[in-house]
Protein backbone atom coordinates (compact mmCIF):
# COMPACT_ATOMS: atom_id res chain seq x y z
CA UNK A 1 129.49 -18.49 17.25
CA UNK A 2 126.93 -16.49 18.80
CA UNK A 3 125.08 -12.89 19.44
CA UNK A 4 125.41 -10.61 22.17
CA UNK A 5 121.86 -11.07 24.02
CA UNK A 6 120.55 -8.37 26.48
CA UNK A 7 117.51 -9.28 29.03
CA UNK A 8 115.14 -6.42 30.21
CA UNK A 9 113.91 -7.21 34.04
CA UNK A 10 110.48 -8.54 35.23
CA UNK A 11 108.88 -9.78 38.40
CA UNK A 12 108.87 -13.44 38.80
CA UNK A 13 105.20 -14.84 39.05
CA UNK A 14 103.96 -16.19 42.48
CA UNK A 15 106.71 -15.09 44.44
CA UNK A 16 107.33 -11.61 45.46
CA UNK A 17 106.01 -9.41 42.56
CA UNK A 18 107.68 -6.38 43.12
CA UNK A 19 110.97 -5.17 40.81
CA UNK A 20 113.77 -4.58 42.70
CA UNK A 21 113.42 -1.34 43.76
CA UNK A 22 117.71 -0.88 43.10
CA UNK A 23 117.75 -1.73 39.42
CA UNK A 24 115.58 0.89 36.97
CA UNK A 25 113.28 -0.47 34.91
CA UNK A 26 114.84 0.15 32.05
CA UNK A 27 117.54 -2.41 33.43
CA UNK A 28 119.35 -4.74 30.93
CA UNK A 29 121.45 -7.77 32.08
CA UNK A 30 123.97 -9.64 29.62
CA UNK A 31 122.95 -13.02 28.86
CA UNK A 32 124.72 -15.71 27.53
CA UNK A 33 122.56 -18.43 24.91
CA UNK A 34 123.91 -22.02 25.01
CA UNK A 35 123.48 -24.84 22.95
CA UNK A 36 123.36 -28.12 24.25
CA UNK A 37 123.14 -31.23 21.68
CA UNK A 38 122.10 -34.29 22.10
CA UNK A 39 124.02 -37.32 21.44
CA UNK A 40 124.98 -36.85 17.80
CA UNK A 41 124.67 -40.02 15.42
CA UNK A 42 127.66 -40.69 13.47
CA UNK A 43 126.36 -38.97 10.15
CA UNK A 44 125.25 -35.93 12.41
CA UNK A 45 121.76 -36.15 10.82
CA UNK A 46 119.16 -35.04 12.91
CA UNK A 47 120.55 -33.38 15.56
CA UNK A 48 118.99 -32.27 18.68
CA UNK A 49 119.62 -29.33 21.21
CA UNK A 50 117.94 -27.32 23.50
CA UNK A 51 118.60 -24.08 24.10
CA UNK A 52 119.63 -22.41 27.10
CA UNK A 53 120.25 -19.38 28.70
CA UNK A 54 121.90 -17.83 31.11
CA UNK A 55 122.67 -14.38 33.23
CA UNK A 56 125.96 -14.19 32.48
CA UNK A 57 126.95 -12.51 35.22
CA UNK A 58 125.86 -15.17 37.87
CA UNK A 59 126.82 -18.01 35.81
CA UNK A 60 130.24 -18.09 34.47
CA UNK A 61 130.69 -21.54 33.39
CA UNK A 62 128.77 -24.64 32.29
CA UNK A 63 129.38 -28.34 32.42
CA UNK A 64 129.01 -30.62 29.87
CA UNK A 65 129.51 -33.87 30.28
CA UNK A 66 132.34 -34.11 32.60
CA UNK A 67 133.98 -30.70 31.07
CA UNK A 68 133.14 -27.61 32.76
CA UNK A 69 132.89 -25.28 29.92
CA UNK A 70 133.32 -21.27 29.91
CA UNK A 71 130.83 -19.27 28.96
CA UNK A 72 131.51 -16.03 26.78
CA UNK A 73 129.57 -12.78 27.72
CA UNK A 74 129.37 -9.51 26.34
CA UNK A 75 128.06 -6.55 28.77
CA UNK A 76 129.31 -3.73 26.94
CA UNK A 77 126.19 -4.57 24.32
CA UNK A 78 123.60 -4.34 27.22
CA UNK A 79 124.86 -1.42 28.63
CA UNK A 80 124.96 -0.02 25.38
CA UNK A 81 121.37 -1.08 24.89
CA UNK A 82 120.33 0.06 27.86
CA UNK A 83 122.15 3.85 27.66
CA UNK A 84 120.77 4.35 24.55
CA UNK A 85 117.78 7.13 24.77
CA UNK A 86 117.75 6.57 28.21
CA UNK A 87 116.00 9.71 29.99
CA UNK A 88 119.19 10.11 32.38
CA UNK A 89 120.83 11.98 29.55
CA UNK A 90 117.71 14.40 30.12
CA UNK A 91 118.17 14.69 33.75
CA UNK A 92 121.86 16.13 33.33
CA UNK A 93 121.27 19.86 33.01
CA UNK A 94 117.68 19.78 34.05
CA UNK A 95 118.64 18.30 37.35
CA UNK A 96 121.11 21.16 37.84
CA UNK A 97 118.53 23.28 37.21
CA UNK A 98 114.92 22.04 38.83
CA UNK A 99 116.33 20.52 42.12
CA UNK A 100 113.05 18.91 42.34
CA UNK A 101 113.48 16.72 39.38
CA UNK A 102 113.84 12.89 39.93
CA UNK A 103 114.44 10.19 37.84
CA UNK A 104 111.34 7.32 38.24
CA UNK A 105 111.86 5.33 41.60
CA UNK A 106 114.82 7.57 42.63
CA UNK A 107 112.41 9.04 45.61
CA UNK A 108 112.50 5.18 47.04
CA UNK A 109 115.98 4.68 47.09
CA UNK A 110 117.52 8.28 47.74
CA UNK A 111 118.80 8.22 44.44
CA UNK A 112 121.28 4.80 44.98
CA UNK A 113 120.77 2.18 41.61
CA UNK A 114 122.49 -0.79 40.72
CA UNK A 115 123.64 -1.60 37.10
CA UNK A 116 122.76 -5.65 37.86
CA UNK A 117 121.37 -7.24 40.48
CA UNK A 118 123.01 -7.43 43.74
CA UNK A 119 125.26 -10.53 44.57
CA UNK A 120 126.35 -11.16 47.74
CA UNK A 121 130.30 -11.52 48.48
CA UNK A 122 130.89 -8.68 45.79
CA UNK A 123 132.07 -5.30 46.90
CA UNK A 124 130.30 -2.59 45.97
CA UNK A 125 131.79 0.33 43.87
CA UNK A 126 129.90 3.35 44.16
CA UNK A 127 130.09 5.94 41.32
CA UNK A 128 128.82 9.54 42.29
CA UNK A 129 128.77 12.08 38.89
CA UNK A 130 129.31 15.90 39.58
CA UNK A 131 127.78 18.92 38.55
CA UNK A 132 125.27 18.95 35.55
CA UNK A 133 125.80 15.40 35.11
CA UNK A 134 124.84 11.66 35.55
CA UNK A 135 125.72 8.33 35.95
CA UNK A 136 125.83 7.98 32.09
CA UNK A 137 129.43 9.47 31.95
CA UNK A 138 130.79 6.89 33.84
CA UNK A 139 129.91 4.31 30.91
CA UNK A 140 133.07 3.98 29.70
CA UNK A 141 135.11 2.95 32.82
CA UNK A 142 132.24 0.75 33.99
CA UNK A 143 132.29 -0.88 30.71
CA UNK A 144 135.90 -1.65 30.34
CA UNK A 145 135.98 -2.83 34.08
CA UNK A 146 132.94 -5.06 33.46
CA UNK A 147 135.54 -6.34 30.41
CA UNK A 148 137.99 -7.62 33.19
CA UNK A 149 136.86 -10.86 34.30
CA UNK A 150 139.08 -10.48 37.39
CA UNK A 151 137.07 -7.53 38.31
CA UNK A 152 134.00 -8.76 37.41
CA UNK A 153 134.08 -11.51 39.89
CA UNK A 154 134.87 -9.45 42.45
CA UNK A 155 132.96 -6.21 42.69
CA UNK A 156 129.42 -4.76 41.79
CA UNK A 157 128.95 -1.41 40.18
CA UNK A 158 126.42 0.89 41.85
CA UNK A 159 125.56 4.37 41.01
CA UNK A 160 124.38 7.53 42.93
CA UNK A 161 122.34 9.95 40.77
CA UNK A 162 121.34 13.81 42.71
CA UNK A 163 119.84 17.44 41.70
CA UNK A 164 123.56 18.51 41.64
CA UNK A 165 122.24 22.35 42.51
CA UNK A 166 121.35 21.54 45.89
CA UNK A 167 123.42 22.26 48.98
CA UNK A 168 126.32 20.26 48.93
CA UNK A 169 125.73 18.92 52.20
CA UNK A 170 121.94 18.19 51.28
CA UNK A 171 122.97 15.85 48.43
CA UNK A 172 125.60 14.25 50.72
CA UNK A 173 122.81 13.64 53.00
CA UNK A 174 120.94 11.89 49.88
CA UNK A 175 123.83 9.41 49.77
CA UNK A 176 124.63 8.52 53.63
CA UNK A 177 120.98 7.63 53.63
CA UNK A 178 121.24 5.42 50.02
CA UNK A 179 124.13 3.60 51.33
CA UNK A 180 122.93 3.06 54.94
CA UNK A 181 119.73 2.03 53.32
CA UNK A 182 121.20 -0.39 51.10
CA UNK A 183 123.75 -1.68 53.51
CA UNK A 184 120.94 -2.77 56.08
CA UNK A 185 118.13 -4.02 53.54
CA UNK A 186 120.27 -5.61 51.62
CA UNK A 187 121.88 -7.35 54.71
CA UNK A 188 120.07 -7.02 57.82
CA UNK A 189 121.85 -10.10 59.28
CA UNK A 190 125.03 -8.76 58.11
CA UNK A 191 126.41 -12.08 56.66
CA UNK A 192 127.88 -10.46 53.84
CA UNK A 193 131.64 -9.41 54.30
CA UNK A 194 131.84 -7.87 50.78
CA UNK A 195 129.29 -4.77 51.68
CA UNK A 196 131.76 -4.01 54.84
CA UNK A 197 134.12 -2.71 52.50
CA UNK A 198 132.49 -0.29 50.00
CA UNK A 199 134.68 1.93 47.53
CA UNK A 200 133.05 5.10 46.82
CA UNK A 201 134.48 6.87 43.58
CA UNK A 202 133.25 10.79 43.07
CA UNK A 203 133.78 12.79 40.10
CA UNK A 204 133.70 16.49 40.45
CA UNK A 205 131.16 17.99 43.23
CA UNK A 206 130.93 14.13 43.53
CA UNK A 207 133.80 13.45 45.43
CA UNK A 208 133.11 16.04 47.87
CA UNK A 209 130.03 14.18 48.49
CA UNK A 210 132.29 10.96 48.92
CA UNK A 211 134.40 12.56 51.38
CA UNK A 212 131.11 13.17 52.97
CA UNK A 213 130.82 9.75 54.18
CA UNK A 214 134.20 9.09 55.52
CA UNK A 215 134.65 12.28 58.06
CA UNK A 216 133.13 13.53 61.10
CA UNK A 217 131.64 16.89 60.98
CA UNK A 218 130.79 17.21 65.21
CA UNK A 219 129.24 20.68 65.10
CA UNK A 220 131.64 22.11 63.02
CA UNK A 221 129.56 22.92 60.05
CA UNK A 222 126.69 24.35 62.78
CA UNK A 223 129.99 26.43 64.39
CA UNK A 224 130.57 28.20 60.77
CA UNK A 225 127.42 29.48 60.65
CA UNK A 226 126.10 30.04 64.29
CA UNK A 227 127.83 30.94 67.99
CA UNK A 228 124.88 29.50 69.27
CA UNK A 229 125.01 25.76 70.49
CA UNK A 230 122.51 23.84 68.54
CA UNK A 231 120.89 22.32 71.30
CA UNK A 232 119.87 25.58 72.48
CA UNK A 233 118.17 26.49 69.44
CA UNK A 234 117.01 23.83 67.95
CA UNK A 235 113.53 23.51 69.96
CA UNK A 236 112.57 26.62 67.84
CA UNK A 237 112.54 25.00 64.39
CA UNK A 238 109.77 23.22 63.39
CA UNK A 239 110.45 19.11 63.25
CA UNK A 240 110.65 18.87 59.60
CA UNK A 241 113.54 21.80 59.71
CA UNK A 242 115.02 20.68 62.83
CA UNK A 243 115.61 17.13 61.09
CA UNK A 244 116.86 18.46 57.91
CA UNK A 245 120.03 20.56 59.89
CA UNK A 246 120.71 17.89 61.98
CA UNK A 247 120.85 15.09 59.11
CA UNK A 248 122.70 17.68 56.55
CA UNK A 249 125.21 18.94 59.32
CA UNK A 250 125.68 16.70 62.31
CA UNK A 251 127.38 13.07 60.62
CA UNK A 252 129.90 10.58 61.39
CA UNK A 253 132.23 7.94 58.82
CA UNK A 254 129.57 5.40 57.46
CA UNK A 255 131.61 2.29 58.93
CA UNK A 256 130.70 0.31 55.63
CA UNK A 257 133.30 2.39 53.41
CA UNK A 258 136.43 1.29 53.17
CA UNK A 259 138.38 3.21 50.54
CA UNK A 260 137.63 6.21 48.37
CA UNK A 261 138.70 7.61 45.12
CA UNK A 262 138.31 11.29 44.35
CA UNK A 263 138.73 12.36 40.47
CA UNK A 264 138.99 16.40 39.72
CA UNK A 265 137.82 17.09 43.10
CA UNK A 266 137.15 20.90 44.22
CA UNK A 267 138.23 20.42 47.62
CA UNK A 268 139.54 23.69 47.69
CA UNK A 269 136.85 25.36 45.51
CA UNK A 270 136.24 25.99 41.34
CA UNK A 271 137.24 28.56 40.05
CA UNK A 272 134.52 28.90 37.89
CA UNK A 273 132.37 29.30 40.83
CA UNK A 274 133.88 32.70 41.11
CA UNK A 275 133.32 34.12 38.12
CA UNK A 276 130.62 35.52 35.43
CA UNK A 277 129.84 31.63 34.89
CA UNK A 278 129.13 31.09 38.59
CA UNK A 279 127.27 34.02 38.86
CA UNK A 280 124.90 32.81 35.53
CA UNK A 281 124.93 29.02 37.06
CA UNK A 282 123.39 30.22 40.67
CA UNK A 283 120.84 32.54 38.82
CA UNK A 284 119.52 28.93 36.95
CA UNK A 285 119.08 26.63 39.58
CA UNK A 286 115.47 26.67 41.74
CA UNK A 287 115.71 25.15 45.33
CA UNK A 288 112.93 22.04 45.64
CA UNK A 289 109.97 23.20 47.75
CA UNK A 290 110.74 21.51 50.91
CA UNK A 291 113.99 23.17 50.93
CA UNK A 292 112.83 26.60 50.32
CA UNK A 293 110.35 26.10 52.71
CA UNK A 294 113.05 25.34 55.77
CA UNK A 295 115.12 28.18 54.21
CA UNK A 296 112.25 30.48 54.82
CA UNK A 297 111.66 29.58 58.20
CA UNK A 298 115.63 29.69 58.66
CA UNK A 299 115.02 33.31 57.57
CA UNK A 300 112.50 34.53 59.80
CA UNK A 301 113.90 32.72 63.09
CA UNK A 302 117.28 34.43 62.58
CA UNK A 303 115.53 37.98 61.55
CA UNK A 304 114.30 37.34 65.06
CA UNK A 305 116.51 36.00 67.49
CA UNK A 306 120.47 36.22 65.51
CA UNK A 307 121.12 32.73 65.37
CA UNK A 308 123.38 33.08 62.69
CA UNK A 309 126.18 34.61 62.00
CA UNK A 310 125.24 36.54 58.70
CA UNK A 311 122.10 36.83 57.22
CA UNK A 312 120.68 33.67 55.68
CA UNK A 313 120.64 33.23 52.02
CA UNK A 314 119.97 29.37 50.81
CA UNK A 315 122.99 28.06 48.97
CA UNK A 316 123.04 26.51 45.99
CA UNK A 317 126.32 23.76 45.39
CA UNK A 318 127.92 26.79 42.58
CA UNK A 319 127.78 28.79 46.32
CA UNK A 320 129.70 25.31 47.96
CA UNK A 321 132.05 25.22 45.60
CA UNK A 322 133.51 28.60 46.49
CA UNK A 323 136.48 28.60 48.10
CA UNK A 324 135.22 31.28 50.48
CA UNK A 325 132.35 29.01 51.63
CA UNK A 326 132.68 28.42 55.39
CA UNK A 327 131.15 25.17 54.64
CA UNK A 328 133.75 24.11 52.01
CA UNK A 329 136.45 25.02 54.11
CA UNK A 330 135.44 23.01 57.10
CA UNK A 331 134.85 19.88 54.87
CA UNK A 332 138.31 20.87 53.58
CA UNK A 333 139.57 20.75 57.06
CA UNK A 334 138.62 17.08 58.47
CA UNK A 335 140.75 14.76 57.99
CA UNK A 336 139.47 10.77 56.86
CA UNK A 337 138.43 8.23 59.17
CA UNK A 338 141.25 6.11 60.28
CA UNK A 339 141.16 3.33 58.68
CA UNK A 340 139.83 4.22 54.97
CA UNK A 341 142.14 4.62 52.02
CA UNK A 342 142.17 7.48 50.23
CA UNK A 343 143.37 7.90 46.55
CA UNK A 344 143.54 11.36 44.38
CA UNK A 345 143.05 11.61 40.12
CA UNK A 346 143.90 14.90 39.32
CA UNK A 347 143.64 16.11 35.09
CA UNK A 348 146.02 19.21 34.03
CA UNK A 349 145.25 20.38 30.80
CA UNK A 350 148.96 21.47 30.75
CA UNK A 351 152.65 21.92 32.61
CA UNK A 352 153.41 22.91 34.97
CA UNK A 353 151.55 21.17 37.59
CA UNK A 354 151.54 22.92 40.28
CA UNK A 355 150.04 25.88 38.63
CA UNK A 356 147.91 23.94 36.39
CA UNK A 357 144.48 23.47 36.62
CA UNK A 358 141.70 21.25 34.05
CA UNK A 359 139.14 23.86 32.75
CA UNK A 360 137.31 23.85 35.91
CA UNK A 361 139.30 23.18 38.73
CA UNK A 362 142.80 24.21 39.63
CA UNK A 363 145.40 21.38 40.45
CA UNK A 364 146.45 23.03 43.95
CA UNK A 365 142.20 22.54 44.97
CA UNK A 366 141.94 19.18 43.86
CA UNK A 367 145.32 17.81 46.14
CA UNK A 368 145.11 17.06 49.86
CA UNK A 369 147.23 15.95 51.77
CA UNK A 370 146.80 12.08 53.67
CA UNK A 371 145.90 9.97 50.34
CA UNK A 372 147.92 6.87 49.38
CA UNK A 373 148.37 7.89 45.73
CA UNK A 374 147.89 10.73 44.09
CA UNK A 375 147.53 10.35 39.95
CA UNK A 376 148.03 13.69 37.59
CA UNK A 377 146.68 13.11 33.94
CA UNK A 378 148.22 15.48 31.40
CA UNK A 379 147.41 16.45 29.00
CA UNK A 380 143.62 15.64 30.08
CA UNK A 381 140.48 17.88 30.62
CA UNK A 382 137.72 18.22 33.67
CA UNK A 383 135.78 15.43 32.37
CA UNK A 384 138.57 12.50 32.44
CA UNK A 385 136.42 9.27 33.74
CA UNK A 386 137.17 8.23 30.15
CA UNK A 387 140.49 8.72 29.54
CA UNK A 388 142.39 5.60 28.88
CA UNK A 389 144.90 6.54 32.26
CA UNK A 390 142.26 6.98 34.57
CA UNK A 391 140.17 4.04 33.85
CA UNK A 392 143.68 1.98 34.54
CA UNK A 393 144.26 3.91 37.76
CA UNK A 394 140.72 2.76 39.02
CA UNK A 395 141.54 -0.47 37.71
CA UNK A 396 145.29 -0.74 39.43
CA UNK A 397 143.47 0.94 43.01
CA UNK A 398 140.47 -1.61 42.75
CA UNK A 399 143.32 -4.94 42.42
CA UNK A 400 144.75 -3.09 45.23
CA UNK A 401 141.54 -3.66 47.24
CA UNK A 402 140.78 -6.61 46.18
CA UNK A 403 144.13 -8.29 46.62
CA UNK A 404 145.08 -8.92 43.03
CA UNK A 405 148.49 -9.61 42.21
């Protein structure tokens, strides 16, 4: 008999005294509490024990005596805990909206936190919400994958939290330099084989950040909105601009990812970004200051010399997700780095398929050609992380990585 136990994170005196800077500090870890008797006299009258307890997640078993002993854990009670009035619930819309906004310690890890502390020889699953959202609405699936011990003992769930108004290619940027961070902090001597073979999952706008890290742009994105080589202009931006474009627009596959899963991805555009509600959704999001300031001095270099090839005007993602966007059309257009599995989850509110579409995106924008599966849940809405048939898609894909039979 027992009680589901959740422990909040400190530093650990006299060594190094700083939290890790991946897990918020509102972080809560399962634990496990364990009883351990001593000898018991016949009449089991005055007996002994001493308590113990243990992280659950590291420590799946206990001996006693000569019997190694399973431990029972519970994580869905510290995530739970830990979800509940947490201020990324806040950050949803107001993210959207003030693309300056960050969640506390975001700044220091481009946005990239862990739900438990990192163990080597896991594999890291990345989960990357979409627009007006957070890592909160992937609860569900991570809590009923936490629930599969065979899972579990296999992976690590990290999340990827961004202003989801900015430039798609800006928040994209955000994430390469999370994951690259990660990879070589968390690493540097790259012993561990488990963070060579990432799986990035993106809901939404999400998932064309994910693709993001498994193509290479070349100067294609520069080509769809200047004839002018970028090494002949680029000496008249100042650094801070000049470092921006190339980091947002010149990228290659992060060699770390090995498979990706897009759920109701707009590769093709939203239609919603087209209409009234697009219109409205632009009109509420304010560009962060360093942002505006590059776009300004975009402005004024072009008024000058026609760099571009129409007249700037700094995008917001509702802009992205156009399907007329030049730069949604080239990320459209390259294919995935040999060597990285694709998959495809694709909701339909209702038949047929082909001309369905979820509330927000149409079925025919969300399929590509090139994946290894392709999933359509129907009847299911925009917002189908939850839904019973996804989580077991993720589930079934992340056995397939894994080797699970």
């Amino acid at each position: 008999m027992g009680v589901a136990i959740a422990a909040g994170i400190e530093p650990v005196k006299g060594e190094n005294e700083e939290l890790d800077p991946w897990l918020p500090a509102r972080a809560k870890v399962p634990v496990t509490a364990f009883v351990r008797f001593d000898p018991l006299p016949r009449d089991f009258s005055g007996a002994h024990g001493t308590l113990e307890f243990y992280d659950a997640d590291d420590t799946p078993t206990v001996t006693v005596g000569s019997t190694v002993v399973p431990l029972a854990s519970d994580p869905s009670a510290a995530l739970a805990y830990r979800l509940e009035g947490a201020p990324v619930w806040d950050f949803e819309v107001a993210g959207f909206r003030r693309s300056d906004l960050a969640i506390a310690g975001a700044q220091k890890t481009h946005g990239l936190f862990f739900l438990n502390p990192y163990r080597p020889g896991r594999t890291p699953v990345v989960f990357v919400h979409g627009t007006a959202s957070s890592p909160a609405r992937w609860a569900e699936m991570a809590n009923e994958l936490l629930g599969d011990p065979r899972i579990a003992a296999r992976f690590q769930l990290w999340f990827f939290i961004y202003n989801s108004g900015n430039p798609v290619l800006l928040s994209a940027e955000g994430l390469r330099s999370g994951l690259s961070n990660a990879w070589a902090g968390l690493d540097p001597e790259n012993k561990d084989a488990a963070l060579q073979e990432m799986v990035l999952i993106g809901h939404s706008q999400g998932g064309l950040l994910v693709k993001g890290m498994v193509v290479s742009s070349g100067d294609k994105f520069w080509k769809a909105v200047s004839d002018k080589p970028f090494d002949e202009v680029e000496q008249d931006f100042s650094p801070e601009t000049r470092a921006l474009l190339k980091d947002a627009m010149f990228f290659e596959p992060l060699p770390f990812v090995r498979r990706v899963i897009f759920i109701s991805t707009p590769h093709h555009g939203s239609y919603l970004a087209e209409n009234w509600l697009g219109m409205l959704a632009r009109r509420l999001v304010n560009a962060p200051g360093a942002l505006t300031k590059a776009s300004v001095e975009v402005a004024k270099i072009n008024e000058r010399q026609r760099i571009l090839l129409r007249p700037f005007k700094l995008p917001t993602s509702v802009d992205n997700m156009d399907w007329s966007n030049p730069g949604l059309q080239v990320l459209a257009s390259l294919p995935i780095a040999p060597g990285v599995h694709a998959h495809s989850i694709i909701p339909v509110q209702k038949p047929p398929i082909e001309t369905g579409e979820d509330g927000v995106v149409k079925y025919q924008s969300a399929h590509i050609d090139g994946v290894e599966s392709e999933l359509v849940v129907m009847p299911a809405s925009h917002s189908t992380q939850s839904d019973p048939e996804t989580i077991e898609e993720v589930r079934r894909i992340l056995y397939e990585h894994a080797g699970i039979h």
